[in-house]
ModelCIF file with pLDDT and N, C-alpha, C, O atoms, coordinates in Angstrom:
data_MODEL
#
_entry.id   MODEL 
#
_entity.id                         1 
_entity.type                       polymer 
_entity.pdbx_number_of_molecules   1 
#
_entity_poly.entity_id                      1 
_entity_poly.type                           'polypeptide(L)' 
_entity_poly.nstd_linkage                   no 
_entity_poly.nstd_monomer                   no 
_entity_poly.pdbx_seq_one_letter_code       
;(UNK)(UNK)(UNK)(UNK)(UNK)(UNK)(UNK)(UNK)(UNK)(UNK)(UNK)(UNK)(UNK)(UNK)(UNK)(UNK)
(UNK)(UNK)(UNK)(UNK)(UNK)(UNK)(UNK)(UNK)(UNK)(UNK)(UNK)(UNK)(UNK)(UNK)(UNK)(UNK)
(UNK)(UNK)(UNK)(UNK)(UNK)(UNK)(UNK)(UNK)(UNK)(UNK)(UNK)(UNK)(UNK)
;
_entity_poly.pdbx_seq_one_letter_code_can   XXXXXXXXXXXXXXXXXXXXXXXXXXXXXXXXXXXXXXXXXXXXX 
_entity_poly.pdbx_strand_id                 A 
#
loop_
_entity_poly_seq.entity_id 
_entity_poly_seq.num 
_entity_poly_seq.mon_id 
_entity_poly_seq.hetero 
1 1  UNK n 
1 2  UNK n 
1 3  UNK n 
1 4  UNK n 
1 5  UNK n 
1 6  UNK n 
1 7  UNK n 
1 8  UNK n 
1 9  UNK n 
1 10 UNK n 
1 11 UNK n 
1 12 UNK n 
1 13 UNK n 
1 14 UNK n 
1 15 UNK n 
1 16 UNK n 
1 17 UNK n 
1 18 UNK n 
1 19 UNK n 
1 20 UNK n 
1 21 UNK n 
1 22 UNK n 
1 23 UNK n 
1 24 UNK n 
1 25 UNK n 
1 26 UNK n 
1 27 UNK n 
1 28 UNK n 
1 29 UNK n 
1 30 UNK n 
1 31 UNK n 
1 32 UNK n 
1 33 UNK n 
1 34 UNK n 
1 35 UNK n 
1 36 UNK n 
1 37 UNK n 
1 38 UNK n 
1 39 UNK n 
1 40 UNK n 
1 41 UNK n 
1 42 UNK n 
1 43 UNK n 
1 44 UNK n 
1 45 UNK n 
#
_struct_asym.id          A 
_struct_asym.entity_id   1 
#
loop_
_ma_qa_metric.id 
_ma_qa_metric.mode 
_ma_qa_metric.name 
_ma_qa_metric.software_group_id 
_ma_qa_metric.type 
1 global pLDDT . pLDDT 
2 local  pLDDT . pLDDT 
#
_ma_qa_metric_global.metric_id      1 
_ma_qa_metric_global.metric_value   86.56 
_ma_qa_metric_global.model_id       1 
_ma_qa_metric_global.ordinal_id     1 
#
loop_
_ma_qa_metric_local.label_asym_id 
_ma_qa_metric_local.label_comp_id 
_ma_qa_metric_local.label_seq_id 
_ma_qa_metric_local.metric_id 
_ma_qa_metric_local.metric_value 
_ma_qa_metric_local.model_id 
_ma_qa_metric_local.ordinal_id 
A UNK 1  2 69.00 1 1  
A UNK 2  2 74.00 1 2  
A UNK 3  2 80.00 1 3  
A UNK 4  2 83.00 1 4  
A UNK 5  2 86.00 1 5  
A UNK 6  2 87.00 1 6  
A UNK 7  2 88.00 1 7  
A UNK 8  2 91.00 1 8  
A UNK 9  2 92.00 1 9  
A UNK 10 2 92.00 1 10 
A UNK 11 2 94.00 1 11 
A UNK 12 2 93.00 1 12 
A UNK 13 2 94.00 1 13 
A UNK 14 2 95.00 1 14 
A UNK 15 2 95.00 1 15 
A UNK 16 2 96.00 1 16 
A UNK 17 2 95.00 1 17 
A UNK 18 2 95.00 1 18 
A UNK 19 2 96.00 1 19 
A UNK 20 2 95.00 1 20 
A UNK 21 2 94.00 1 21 
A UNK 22 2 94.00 1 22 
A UNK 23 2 94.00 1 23 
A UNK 24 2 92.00 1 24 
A UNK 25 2 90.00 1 25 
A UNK 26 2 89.00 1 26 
A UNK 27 2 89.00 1 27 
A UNK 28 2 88.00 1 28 
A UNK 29 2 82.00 1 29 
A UNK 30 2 80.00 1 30 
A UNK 31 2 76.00 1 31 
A UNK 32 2 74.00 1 32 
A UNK 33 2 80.00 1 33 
A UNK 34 2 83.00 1 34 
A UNK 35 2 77.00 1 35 
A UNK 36 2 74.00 1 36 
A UNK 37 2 75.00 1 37 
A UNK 38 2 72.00 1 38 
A UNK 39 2 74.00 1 39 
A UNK 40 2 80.00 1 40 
A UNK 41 2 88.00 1 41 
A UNK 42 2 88.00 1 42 
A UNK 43 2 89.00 1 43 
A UNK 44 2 91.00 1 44 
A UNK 45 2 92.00 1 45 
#
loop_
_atom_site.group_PDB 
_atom_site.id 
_atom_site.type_symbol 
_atom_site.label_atom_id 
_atom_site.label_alt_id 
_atom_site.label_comp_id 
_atom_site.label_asym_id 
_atom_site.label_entity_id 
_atom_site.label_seq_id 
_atom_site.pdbx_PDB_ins_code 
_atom_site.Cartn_x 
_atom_site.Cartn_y 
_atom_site.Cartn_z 
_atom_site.occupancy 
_atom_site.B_iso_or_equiv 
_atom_site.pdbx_formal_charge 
_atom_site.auth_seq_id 
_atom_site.auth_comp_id 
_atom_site.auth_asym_id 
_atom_site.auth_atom_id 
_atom_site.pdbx_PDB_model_num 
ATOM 1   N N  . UNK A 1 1  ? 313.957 121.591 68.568 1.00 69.00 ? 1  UNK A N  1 
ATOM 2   C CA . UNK A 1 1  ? 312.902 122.006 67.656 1.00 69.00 ? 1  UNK A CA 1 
ATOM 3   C C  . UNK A 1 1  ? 312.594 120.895 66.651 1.00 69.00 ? 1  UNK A C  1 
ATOM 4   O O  . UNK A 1 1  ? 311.477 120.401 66.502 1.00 69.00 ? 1  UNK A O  1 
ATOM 5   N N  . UNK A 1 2  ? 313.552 120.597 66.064 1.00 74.00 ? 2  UNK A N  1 
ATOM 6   C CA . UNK A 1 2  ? 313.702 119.084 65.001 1.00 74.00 ? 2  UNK A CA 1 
ATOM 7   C C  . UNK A 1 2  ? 313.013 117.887 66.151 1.00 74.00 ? 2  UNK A C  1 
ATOM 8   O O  . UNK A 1 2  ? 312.657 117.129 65.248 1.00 74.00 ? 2  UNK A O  1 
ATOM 9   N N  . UNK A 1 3  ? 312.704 117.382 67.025 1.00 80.00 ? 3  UNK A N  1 
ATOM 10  C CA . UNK A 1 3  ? 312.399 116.637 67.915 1.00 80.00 ? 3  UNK A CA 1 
ATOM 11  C C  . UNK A 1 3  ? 310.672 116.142 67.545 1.00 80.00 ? 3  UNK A C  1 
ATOM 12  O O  . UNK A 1 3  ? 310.209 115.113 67.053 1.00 80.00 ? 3  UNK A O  1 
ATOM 13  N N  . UNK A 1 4  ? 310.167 117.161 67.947 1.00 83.00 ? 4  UNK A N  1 
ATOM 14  C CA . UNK A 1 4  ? 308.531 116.373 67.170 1.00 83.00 ? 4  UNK A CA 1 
ATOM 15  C C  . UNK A 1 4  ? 308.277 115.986 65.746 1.00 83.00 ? 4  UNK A C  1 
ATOM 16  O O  . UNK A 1 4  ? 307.662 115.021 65.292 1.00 83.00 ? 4  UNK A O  1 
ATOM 17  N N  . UNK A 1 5  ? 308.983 117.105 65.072 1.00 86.00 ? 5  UNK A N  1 
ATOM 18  C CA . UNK A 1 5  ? 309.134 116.776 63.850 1.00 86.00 ? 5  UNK A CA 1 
ATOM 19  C C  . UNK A 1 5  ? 309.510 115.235 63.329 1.00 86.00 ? 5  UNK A C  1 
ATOM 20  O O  . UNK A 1 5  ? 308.967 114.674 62.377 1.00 86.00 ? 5  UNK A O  1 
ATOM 21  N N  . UNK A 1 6  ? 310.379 114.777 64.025 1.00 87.00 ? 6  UNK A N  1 
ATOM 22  C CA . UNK A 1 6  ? 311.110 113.074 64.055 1.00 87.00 ? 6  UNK A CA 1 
ATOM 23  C C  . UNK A 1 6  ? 310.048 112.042 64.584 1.00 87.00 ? 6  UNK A C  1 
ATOM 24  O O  . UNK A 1 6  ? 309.793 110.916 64.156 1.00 87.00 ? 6  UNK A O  1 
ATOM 25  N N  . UNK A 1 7  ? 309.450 112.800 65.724 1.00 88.00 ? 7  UNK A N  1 
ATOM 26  C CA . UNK A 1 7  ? 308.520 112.049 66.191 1.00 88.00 ? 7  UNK A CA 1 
ATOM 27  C C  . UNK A 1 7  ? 307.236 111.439 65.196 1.00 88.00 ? 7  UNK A C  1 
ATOM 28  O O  . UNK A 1 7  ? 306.764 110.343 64.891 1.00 88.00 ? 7  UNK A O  1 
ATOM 29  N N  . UNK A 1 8  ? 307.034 112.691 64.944 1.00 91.00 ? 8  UNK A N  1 
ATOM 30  C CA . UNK A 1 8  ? 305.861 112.600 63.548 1.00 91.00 ? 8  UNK A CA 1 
ATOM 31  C C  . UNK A 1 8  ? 306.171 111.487 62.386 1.00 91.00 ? 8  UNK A C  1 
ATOM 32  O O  . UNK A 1 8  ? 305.416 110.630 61.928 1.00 91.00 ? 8  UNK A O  1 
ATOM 33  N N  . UNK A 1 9  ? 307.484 111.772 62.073 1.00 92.00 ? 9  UNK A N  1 
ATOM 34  C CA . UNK A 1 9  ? 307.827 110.715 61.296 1.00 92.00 ? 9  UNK A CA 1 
ATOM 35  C C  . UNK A 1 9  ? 308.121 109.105 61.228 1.00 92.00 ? 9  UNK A C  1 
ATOM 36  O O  . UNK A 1 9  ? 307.923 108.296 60.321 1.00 92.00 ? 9  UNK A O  1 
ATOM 37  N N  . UNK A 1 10 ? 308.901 108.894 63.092 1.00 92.00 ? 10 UNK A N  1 
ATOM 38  C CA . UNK A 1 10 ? 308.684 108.120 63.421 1.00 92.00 ? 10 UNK A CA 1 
ATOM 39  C C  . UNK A 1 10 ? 307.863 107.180 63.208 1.00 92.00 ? 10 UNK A C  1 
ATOM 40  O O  . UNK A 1 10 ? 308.323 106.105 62.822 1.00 92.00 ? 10 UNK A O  1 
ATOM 41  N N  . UNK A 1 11 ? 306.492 107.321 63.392 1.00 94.00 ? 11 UNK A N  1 
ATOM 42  C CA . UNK A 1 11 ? 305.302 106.891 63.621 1.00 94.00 ? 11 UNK A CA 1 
ATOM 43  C C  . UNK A 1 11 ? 304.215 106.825 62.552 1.00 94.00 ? 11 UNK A C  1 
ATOM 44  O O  . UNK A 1 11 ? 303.494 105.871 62.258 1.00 94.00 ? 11 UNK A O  1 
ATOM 45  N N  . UNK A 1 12 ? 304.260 108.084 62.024 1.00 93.00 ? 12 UNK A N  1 
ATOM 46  C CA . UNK A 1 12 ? 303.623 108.476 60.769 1.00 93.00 ? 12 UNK A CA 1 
ATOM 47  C C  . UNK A 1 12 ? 303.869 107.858 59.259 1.00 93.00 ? 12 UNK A C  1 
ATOM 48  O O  . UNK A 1 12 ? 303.085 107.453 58.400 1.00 93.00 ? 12 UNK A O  1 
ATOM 49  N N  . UNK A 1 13 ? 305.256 107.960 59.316 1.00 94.00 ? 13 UNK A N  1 
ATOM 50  C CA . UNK A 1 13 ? 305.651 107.183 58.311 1.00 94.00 ? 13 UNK A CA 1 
ATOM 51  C C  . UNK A 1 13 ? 305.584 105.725 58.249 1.00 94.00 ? 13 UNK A C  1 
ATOM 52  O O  . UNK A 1 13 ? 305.078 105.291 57.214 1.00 94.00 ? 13 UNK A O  1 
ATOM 53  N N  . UNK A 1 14 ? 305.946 104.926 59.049 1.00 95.00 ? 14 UNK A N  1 
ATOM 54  C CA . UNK A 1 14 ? 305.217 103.486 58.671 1.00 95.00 ? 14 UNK A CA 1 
ATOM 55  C C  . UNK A 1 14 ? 303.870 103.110 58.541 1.00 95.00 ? 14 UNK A C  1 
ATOM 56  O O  . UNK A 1 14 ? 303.513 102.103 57.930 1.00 95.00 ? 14 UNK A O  1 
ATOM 57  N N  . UNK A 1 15 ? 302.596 104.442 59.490 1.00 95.00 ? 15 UNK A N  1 
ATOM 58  C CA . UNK A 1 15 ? 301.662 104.326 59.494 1.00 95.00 ? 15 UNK A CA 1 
ATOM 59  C C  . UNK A 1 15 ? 301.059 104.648 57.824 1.00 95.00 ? 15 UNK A C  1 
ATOM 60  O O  . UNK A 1 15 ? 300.404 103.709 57.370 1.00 95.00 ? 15 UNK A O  1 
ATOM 61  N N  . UNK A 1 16 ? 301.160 105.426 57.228 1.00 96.00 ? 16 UNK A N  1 
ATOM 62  C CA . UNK A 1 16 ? 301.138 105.979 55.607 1.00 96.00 ? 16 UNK A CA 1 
ATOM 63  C C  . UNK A 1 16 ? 301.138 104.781 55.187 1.00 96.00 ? 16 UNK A C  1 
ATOM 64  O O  . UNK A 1 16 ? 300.026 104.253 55.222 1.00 96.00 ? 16 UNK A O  1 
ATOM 65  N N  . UNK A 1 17 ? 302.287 103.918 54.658 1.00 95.00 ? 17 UNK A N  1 
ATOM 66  C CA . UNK A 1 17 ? 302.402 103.107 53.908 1.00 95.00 ? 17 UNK A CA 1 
ATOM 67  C C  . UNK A 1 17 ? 302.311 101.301 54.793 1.00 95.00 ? 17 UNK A C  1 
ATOM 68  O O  . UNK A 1 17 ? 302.633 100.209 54.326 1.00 95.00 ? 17 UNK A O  1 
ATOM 69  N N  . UNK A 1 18 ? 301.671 101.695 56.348 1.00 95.00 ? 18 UNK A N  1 
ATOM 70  C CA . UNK A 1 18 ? 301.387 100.056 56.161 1.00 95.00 ? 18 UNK A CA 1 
ATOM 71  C C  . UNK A 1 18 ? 299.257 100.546 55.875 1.00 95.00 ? 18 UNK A C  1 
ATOM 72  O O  . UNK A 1 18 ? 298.287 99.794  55.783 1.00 95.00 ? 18 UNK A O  1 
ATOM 73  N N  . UNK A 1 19 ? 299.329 101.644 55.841 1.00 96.00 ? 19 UNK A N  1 
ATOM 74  C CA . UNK A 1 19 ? 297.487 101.510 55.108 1.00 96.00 ? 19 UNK A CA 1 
ATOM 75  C C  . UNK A 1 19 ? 297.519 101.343 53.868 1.00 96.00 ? 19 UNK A C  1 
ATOM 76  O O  . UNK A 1 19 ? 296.799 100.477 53.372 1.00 96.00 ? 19 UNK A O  1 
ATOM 77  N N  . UNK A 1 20 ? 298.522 102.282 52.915 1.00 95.00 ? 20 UNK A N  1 
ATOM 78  C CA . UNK A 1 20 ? 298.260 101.771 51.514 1.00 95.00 ? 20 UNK A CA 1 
ATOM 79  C C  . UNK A 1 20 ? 298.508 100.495 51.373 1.00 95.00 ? 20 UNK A C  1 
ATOM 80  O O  . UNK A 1 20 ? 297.883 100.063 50.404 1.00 95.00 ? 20 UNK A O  1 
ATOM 81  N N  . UNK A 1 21 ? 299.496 99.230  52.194 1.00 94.00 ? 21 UNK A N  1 
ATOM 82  C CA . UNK A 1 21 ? 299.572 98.135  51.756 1.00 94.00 ? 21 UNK A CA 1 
ATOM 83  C C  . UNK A 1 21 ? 298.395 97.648  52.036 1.00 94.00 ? 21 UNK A C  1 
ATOM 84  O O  . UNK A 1 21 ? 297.933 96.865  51.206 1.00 94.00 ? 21 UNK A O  1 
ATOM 85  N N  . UNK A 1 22 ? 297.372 98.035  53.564 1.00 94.00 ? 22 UNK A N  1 
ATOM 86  C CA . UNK A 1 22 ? 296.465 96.861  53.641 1.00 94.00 ? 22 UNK A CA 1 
ATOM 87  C C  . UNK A 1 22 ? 295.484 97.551  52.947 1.00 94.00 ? 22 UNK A C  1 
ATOM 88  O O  . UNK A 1 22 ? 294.450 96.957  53.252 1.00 94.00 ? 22 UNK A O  1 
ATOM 89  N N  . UNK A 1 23 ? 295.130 98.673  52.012 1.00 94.00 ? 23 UNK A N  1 
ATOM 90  C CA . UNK A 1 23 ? 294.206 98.676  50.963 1.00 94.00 ? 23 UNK A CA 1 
ATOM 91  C C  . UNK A 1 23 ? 294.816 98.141  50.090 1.00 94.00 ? 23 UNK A C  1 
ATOM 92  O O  . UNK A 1 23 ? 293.920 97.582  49.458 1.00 94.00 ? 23 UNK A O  1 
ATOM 93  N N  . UNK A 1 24 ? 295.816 97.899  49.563 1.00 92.00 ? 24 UNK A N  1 
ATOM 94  C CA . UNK A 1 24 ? 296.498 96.741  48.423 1.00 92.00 ? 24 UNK A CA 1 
ATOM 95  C C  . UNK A 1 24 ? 296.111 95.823  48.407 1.00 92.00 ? 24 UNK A C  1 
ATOM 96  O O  . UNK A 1 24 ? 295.430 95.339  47.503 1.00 92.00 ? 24 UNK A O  1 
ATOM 97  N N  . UNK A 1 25 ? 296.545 95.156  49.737 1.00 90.00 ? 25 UNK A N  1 
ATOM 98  C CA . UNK A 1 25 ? 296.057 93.488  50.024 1.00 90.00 ? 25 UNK A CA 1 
ATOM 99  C C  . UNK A 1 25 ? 294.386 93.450  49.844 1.00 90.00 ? 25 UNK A C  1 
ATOM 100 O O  . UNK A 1 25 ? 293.882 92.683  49.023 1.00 90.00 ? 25 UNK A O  1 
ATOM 101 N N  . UNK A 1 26 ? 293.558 94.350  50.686 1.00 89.00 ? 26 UNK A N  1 
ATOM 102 C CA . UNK A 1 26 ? 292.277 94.120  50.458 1.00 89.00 ? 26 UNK A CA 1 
ATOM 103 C C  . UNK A 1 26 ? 291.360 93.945  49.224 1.00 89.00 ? 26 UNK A C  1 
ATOM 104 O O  . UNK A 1 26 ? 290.434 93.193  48.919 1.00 89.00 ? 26 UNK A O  1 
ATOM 105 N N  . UNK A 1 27 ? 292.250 95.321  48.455 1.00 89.00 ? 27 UNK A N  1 
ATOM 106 C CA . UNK A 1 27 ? 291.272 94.952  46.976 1.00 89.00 ? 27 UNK A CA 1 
ATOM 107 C C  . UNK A 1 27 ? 291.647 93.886  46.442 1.00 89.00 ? 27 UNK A C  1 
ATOM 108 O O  . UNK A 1 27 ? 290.842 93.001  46.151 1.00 89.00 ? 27 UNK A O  1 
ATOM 109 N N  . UNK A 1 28 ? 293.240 93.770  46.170 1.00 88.00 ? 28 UNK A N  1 
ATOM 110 C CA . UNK A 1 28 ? 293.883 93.185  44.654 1.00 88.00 ? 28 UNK A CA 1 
ATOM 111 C C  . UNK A 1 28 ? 294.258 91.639  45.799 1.00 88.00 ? 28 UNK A C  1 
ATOM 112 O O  . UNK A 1 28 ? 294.285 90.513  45.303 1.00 88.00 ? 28 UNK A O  1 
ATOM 113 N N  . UNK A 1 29 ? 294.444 91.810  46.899 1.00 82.00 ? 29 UNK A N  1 
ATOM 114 C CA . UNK A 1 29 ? 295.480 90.575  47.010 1.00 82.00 ? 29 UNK A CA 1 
ATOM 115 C C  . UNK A 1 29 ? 294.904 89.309  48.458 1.00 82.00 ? 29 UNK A C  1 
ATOM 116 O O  . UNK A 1 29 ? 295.557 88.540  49.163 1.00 82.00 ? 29 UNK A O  1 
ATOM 117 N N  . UNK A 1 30 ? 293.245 89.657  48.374 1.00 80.00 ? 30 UNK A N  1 
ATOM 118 C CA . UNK A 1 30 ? 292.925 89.044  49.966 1.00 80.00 ? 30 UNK A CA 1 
ATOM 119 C C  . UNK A 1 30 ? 293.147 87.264  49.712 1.00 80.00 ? 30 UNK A C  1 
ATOM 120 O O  . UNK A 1 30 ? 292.345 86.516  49.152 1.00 80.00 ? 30 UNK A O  1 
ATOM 121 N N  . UNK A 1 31 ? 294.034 87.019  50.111 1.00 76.00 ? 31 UNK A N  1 
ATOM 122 C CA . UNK A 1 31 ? 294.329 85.789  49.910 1.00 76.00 ? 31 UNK A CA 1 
ATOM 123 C C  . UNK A 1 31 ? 295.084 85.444  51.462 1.00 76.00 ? 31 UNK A C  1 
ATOM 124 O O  . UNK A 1 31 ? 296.079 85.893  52.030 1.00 76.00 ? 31 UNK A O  1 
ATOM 125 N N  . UNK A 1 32 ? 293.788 84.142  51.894 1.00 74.00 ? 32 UNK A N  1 
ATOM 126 C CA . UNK A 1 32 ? 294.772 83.949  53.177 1.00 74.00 ? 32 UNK A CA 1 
ATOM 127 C C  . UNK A 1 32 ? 295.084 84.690  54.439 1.00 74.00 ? 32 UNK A C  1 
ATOM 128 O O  . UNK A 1 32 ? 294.057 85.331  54.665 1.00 74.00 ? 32 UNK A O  1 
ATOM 129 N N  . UNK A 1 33 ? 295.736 84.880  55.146 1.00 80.00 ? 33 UNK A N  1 
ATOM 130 C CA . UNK A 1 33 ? 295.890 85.652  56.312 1.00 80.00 ? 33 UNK A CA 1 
ATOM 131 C C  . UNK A 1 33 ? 297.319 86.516  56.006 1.00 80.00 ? 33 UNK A C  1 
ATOM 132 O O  . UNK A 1 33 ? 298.279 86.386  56.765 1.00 80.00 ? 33 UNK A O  1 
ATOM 133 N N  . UNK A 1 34 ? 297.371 87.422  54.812 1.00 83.00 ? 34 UNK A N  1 
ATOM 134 C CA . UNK A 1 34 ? 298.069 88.388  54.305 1.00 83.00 ? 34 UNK A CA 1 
ATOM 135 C C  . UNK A 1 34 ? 299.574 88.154  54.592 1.00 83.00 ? 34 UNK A C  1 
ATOM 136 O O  . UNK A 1 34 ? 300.380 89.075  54.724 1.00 83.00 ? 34 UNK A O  1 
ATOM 137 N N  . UNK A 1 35 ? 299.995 86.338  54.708 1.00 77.00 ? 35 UNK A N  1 
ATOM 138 C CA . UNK A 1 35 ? 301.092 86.224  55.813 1.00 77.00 ? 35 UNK A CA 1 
ATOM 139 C C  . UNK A 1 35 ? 301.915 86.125  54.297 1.00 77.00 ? 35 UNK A C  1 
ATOM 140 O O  . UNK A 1 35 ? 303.039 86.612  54.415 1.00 77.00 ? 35 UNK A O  1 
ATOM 141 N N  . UNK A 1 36 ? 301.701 85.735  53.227 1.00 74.00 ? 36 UNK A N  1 
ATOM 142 C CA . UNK A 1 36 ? 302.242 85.447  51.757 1.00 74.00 ? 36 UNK A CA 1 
ATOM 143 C C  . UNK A 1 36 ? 302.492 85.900  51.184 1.00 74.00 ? 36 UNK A C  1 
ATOM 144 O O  . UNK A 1 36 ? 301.769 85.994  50.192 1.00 74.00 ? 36 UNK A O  1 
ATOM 145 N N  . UNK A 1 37 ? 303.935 86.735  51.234 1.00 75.00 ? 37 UNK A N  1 
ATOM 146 C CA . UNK A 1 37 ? 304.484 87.573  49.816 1.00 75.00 ? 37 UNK A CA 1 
ATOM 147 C C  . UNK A 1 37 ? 304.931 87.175  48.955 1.00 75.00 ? 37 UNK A C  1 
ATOM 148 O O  . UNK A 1 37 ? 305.093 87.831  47.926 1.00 75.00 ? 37 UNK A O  1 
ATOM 149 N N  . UNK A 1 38 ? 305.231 86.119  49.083 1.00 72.00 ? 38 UNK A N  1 
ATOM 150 C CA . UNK A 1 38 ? 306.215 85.699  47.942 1.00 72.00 ? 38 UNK A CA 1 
ATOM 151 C C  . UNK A 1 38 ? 305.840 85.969  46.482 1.00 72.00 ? 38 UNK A C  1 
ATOM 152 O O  . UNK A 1 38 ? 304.934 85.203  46.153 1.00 72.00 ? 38 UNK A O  1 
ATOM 153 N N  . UNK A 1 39 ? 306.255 86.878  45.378 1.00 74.00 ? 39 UNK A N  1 
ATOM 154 C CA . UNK A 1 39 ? 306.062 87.322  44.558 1.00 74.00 ? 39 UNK A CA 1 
ATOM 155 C C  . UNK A 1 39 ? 304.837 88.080  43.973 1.00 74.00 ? 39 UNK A C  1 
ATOM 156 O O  . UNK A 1 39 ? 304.096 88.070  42.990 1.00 74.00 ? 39 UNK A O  1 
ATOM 157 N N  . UNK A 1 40 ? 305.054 88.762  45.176 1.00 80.00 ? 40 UNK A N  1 
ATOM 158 C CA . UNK A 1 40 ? 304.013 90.064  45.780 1.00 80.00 ? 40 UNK A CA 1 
ATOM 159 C C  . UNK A 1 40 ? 304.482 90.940  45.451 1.00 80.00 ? 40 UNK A C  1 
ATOM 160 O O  . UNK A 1 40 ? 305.539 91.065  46.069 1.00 80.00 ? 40 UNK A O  1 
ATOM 161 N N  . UNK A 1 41 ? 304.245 92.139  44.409 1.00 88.00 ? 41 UNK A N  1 
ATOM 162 C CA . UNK A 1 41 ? 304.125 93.297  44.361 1.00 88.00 ? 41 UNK A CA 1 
ATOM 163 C C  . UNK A 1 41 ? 304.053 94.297  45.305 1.00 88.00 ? 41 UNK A C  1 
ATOM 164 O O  . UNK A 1 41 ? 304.788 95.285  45.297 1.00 88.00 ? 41 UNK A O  1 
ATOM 165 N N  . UNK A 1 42 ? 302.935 94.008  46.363 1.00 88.00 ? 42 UNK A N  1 
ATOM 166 C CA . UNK A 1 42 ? 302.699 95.015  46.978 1.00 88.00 ? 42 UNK A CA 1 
ATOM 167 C C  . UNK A 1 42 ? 303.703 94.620  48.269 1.00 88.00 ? 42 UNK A C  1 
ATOM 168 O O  . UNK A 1 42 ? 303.805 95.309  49.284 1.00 88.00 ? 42 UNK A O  1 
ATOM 169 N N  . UNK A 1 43 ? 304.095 93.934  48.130 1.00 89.00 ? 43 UNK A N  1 
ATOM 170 C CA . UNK A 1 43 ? 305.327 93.534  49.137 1.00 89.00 ? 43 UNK A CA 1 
ATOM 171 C C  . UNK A 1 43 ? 306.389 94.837  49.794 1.00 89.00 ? 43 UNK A C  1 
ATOM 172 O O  . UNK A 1 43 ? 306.659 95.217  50.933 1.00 89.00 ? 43 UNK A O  1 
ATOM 173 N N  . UNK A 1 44 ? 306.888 95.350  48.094 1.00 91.00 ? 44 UNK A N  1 
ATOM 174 C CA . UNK A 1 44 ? 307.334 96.360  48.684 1.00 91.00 ? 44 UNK A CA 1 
ATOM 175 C C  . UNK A 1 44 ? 306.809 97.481  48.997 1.00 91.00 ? 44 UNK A C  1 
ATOM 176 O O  . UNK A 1 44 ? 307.617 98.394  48.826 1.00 91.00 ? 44 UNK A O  1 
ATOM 177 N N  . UNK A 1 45 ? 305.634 97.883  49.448 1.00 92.00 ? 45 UNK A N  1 
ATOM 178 C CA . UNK A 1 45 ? 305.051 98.898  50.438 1.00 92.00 ? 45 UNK A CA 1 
ATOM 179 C C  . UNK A 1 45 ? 305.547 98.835  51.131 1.00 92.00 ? 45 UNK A C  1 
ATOM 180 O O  . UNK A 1 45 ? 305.324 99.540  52.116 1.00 92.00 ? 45 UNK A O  1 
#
């Protein structure tokens, strides 16, 4: 029963927070080919 549930998360969850990073990068941080964190904030998304 717990099984899709994991699945969902699996997948879902990195999906959530790699969009809020690339609306991060887009407004505040388009610099470059987004390859540059180094003392990036939004890094930790």
């Amino acid at each position: 029963r717990y099984f899709w549930w994991l699945v969902l998360f699996g997948w879902g969850f990195p999906t959530l927070f790699t969009l809020i990073w690339i609306l991060a990068k887009f407004y505040f941080e388009d610099t470059a080919c987004w390859d540059i964190n180094q003392g990036s904030p939004y890094w930790w998304l």
